[in-house]
PDB file of N, CA and C in Angstrom:
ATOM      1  N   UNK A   1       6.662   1.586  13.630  1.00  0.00           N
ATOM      2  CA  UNK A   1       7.098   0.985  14.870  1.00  0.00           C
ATOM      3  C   UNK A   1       7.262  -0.514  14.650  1.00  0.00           C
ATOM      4  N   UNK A   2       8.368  -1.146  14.929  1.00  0.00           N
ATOM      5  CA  UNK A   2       8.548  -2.526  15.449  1.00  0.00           C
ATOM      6  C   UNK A   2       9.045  -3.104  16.386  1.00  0.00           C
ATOM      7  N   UNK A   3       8.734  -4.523  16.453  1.00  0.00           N
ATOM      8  CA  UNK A   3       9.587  -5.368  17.203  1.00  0.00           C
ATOM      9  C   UNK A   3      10.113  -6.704  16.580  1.00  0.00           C
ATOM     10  N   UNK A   4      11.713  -7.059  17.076  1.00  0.00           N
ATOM     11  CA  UNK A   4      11.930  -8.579  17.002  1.00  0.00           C
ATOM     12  C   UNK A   4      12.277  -9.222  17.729  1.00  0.00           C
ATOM     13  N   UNK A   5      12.043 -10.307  17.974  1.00  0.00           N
ATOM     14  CA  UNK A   5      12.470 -10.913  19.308  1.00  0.00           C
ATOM     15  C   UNK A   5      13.162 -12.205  18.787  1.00  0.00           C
ATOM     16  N   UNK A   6      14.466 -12.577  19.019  1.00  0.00           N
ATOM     17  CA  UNK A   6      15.089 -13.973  18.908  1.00  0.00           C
ATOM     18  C   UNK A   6      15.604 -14.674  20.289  1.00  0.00           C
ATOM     19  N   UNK A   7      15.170 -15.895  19.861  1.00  0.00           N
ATOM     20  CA  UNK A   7      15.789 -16.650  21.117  1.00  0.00           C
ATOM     21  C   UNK A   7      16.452 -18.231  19.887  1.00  0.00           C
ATOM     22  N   UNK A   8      17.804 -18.289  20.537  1.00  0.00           N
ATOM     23  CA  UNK A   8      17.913 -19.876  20.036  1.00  0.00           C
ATOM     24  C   UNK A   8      19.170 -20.394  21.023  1.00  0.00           C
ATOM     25  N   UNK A   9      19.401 -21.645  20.709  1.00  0.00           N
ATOM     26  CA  UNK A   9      20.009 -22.693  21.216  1.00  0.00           C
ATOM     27  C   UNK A   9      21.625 -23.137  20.239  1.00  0.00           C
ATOM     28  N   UNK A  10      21.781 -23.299  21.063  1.00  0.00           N
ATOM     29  CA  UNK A  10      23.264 -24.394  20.027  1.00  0.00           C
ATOM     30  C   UNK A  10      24.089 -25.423  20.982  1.00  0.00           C
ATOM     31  N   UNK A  11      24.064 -26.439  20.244  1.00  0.00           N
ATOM     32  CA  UNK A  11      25.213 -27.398  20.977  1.00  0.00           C
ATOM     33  C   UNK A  11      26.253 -27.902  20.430  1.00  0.00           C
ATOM     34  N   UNK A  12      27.590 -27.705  21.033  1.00  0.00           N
ATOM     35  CA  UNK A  12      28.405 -28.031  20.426  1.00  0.00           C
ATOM     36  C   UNK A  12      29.041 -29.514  20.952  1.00  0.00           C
ATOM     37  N   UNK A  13      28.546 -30.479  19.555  1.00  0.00           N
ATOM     38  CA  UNK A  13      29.134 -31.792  20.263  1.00  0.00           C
ATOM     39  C   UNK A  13      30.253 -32.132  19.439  1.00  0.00           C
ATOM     40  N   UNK A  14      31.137 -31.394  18.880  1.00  0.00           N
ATOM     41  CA  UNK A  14      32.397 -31.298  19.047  1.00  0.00           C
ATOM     42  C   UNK A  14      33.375 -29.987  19.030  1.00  0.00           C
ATOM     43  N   UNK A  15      34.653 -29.670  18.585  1.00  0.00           N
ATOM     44  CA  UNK A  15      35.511 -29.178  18.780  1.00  0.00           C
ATOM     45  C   UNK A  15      34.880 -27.477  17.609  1.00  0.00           C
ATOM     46  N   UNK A  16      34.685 -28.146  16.246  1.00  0.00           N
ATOM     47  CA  UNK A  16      34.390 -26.892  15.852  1.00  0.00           C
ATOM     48  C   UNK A  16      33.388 -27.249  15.114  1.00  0.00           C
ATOM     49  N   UNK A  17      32.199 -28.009  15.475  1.00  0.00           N
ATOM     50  CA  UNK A  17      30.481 -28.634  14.938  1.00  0.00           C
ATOM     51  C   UNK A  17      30.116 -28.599  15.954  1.00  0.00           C
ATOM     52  N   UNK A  18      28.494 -27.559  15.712  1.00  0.00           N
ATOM     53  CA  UNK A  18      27.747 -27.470  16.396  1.00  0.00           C
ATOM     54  C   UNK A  18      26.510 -27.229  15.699  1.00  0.00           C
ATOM     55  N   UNK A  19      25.101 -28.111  16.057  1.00  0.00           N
ATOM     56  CA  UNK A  19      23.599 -27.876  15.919  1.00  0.00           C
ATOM     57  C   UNK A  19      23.396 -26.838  16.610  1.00  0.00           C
ATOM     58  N   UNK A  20      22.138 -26.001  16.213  1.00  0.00           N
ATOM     59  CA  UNK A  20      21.903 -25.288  16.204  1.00  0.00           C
ATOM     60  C   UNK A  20      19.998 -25.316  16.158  1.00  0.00           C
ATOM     61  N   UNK A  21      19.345 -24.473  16.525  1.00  0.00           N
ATOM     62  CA  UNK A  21      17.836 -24.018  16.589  1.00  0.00           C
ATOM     63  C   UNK A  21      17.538 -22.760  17.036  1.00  0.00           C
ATOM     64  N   UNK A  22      17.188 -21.871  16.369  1.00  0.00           N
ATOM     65  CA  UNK A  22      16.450 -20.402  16.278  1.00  0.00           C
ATOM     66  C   UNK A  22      15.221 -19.945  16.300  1.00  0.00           C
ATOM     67  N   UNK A  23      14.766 -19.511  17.014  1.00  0.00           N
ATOM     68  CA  UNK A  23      13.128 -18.914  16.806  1.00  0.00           C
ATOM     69  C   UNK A  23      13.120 -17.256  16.407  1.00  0.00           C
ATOM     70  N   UNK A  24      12.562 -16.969  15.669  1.00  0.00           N
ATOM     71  CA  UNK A  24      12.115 -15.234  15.450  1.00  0.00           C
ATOM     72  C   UNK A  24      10.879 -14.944  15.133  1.00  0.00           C
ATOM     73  N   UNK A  25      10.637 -13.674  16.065  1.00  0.00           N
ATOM     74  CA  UNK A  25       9.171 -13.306  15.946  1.00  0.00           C
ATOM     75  C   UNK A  25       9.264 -11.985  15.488  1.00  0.00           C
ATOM     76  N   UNK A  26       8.701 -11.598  14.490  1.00  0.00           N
ATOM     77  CA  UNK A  26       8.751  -9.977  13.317  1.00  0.00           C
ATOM     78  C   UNK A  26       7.659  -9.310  13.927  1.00  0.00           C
ATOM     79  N   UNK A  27       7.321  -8.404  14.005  1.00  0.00           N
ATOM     80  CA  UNK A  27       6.041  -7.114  14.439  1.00  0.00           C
ATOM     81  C   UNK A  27       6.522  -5.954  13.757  1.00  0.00           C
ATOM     82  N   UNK A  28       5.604  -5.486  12.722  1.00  0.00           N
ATOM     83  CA  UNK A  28       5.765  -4.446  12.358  1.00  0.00           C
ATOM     84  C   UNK A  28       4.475  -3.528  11.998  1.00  0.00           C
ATOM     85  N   UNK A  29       3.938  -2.229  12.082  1.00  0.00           N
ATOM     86  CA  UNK A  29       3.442  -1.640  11.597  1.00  0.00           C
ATOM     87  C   UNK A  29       3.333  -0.452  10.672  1.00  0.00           C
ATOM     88  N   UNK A  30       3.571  -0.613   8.938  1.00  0.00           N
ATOM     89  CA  UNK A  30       3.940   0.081   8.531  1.00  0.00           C
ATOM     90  C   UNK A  30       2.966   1.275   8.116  1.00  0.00           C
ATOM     91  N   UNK A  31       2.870   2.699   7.654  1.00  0.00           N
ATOM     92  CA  UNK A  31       1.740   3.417   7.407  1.00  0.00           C
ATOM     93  C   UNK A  31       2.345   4.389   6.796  1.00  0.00           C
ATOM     94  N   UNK A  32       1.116   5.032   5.969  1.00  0.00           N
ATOM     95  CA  UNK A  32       1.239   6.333   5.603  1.00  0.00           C
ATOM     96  C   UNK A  32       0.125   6.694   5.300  1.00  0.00           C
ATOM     97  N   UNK A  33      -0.054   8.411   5.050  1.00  0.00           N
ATOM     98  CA  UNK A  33      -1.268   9.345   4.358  1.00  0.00           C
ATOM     99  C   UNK A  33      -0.694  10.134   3.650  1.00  0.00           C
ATOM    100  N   UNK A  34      -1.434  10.458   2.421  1.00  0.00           N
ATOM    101  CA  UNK A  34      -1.062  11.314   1.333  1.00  0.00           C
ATOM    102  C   UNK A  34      -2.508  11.692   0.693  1.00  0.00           C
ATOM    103  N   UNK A  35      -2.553  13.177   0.195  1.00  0.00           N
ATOM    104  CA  UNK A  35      -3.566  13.447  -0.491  1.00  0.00           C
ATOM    105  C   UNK A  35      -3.732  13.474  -1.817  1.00  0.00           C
ATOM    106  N   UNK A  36      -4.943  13.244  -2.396  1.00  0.00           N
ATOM    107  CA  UNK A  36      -4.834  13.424  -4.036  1.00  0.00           C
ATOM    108  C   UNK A  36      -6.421  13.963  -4.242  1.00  0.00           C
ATOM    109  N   UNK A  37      -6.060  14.804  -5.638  1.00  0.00           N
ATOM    110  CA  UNK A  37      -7.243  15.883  -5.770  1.00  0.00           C
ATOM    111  C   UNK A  37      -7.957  16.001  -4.675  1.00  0.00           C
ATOM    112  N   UNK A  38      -7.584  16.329  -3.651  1.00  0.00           N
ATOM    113  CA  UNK A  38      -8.444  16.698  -2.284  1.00  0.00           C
ATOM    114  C   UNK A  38      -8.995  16.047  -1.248  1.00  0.00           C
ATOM    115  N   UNK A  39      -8.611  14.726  -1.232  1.00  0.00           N
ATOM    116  CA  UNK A  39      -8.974  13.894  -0.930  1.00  0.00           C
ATOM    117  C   UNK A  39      -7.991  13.195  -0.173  1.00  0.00           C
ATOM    118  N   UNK A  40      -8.237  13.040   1.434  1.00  0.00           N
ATOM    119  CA  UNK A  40      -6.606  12.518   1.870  1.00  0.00           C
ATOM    120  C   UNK A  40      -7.491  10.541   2.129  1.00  0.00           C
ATOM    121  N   UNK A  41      -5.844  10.164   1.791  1.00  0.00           N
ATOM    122  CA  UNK A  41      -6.375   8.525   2.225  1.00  0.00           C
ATOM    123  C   UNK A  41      -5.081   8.028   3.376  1.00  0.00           C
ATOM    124  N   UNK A  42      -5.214   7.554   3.532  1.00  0.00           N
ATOM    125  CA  UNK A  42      -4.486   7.064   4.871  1.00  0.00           C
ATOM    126  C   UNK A  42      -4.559   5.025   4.868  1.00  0.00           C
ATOM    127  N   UNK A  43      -3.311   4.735   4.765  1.00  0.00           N
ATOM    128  CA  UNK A  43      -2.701   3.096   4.434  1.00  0.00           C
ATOM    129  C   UNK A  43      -2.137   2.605   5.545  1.00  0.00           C
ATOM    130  N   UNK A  44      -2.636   1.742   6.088  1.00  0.00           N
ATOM    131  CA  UNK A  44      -2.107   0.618   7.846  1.00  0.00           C
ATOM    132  C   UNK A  44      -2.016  -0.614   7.252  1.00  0.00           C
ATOM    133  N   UNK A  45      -0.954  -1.033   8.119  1.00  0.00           N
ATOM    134  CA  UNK A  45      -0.632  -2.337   7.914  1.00  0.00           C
ATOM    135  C   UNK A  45      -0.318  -2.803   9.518  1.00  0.00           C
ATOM    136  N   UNK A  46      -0.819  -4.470   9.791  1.00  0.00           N
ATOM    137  CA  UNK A  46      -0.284  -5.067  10.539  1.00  0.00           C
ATOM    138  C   UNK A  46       0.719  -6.460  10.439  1.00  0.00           C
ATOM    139  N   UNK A  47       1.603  -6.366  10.414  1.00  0.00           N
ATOM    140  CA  UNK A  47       2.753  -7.524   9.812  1.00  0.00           C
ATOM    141  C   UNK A  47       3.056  -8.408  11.310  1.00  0.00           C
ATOM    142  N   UNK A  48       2.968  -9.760  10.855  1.00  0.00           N
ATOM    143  CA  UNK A  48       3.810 -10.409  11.825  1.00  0.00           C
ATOM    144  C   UNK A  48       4.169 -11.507  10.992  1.00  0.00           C
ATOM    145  N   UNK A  49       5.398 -11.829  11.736  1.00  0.00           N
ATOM    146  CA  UNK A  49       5.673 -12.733  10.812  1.00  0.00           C
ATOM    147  C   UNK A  49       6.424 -13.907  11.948  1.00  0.00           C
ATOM    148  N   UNK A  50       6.849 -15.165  11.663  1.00  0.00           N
ATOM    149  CA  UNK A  50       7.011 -16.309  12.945  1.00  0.00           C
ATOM    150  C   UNK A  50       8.306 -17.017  11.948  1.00  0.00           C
ATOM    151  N   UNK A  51       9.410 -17.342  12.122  1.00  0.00           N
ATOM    152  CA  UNK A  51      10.396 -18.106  11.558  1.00  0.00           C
ATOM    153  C   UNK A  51      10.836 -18.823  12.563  1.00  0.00           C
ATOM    154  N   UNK A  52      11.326 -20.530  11.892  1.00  0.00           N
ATOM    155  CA  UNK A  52      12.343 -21.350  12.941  1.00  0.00           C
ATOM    156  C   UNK A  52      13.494 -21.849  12.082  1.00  0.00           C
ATOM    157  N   UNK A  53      14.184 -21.704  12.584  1.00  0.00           N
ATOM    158  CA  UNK A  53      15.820 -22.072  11.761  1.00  0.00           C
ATOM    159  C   UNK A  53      16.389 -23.065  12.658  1.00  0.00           C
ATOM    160  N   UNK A  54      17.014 -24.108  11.873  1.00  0.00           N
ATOM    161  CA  UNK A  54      18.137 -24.916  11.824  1.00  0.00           C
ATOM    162  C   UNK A  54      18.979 -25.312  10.984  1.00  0.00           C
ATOM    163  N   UNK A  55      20.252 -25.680  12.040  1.00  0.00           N
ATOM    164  CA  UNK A  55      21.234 -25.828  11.264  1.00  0.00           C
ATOM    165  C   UNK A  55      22.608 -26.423  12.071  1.00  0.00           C
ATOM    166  N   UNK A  56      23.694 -26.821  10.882  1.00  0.00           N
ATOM    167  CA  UNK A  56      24.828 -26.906  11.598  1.00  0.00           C
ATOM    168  C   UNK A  56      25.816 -25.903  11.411  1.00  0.00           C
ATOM    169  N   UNK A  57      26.692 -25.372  12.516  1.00  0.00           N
ATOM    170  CA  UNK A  57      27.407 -24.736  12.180  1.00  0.00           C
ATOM    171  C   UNK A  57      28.690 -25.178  12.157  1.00  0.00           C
ATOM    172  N   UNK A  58      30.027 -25.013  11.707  1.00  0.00           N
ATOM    173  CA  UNK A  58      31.011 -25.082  11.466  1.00  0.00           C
ATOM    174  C   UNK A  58      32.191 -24.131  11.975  1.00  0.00           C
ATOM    175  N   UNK A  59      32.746 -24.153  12.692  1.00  0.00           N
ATOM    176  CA  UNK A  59      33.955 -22.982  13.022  1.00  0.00           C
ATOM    177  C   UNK A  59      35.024 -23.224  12.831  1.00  0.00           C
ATOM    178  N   UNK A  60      35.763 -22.532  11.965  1.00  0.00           N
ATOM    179  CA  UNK A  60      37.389 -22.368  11.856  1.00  0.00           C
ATOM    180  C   UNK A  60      38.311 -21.844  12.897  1.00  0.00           C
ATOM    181  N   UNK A  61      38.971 -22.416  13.176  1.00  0.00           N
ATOM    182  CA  UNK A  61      40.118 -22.053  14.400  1.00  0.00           C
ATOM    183  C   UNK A  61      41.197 -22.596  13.004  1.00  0.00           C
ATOM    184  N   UNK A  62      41.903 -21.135  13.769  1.00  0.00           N
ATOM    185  CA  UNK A  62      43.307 -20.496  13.555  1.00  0.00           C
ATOM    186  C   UNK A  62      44.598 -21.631  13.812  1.00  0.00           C
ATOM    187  N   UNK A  63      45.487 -21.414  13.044  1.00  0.00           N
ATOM    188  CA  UNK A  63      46.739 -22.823  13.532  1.00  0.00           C
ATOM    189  C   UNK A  63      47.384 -22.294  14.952  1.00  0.00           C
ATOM    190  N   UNK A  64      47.685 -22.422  15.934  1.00  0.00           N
ATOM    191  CA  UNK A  64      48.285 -22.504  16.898  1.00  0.00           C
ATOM    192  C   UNK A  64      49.576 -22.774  17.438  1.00  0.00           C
TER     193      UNK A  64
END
């Protein structure tokens, strides 16, 4: 089971440049069980993970 959640921003202070800021939040829980010589074991994990991004972006427009 997971989750991600993004939220970000951008401003464009001109025609085809724009700043930019991103937040992401990761949730994951990965698992399994498997047996060996008779014996079952069973593996959990709790993952999170937190990223922030910036940047500029750039856009190409087409000739007109």
């Amino acid at each position: 089971m997971g989750l991600q959640l993004t939220a970000g921003l951008a401003w464009q202070f001109r025609p085809n440049l724009a700043l930019f800021a991103e937040y992401r939040f990761t949730h994951f829980e990965p698992g399994f069980s498997f047996s060996l010589l008779g014996s079952k074991a069973k593996e959990e994990r709790d993952i999170k993970t937190q990223r922030a991004l910036f940047g500029i972006s750039y856009r190409f427009h087409g000739s007109q």
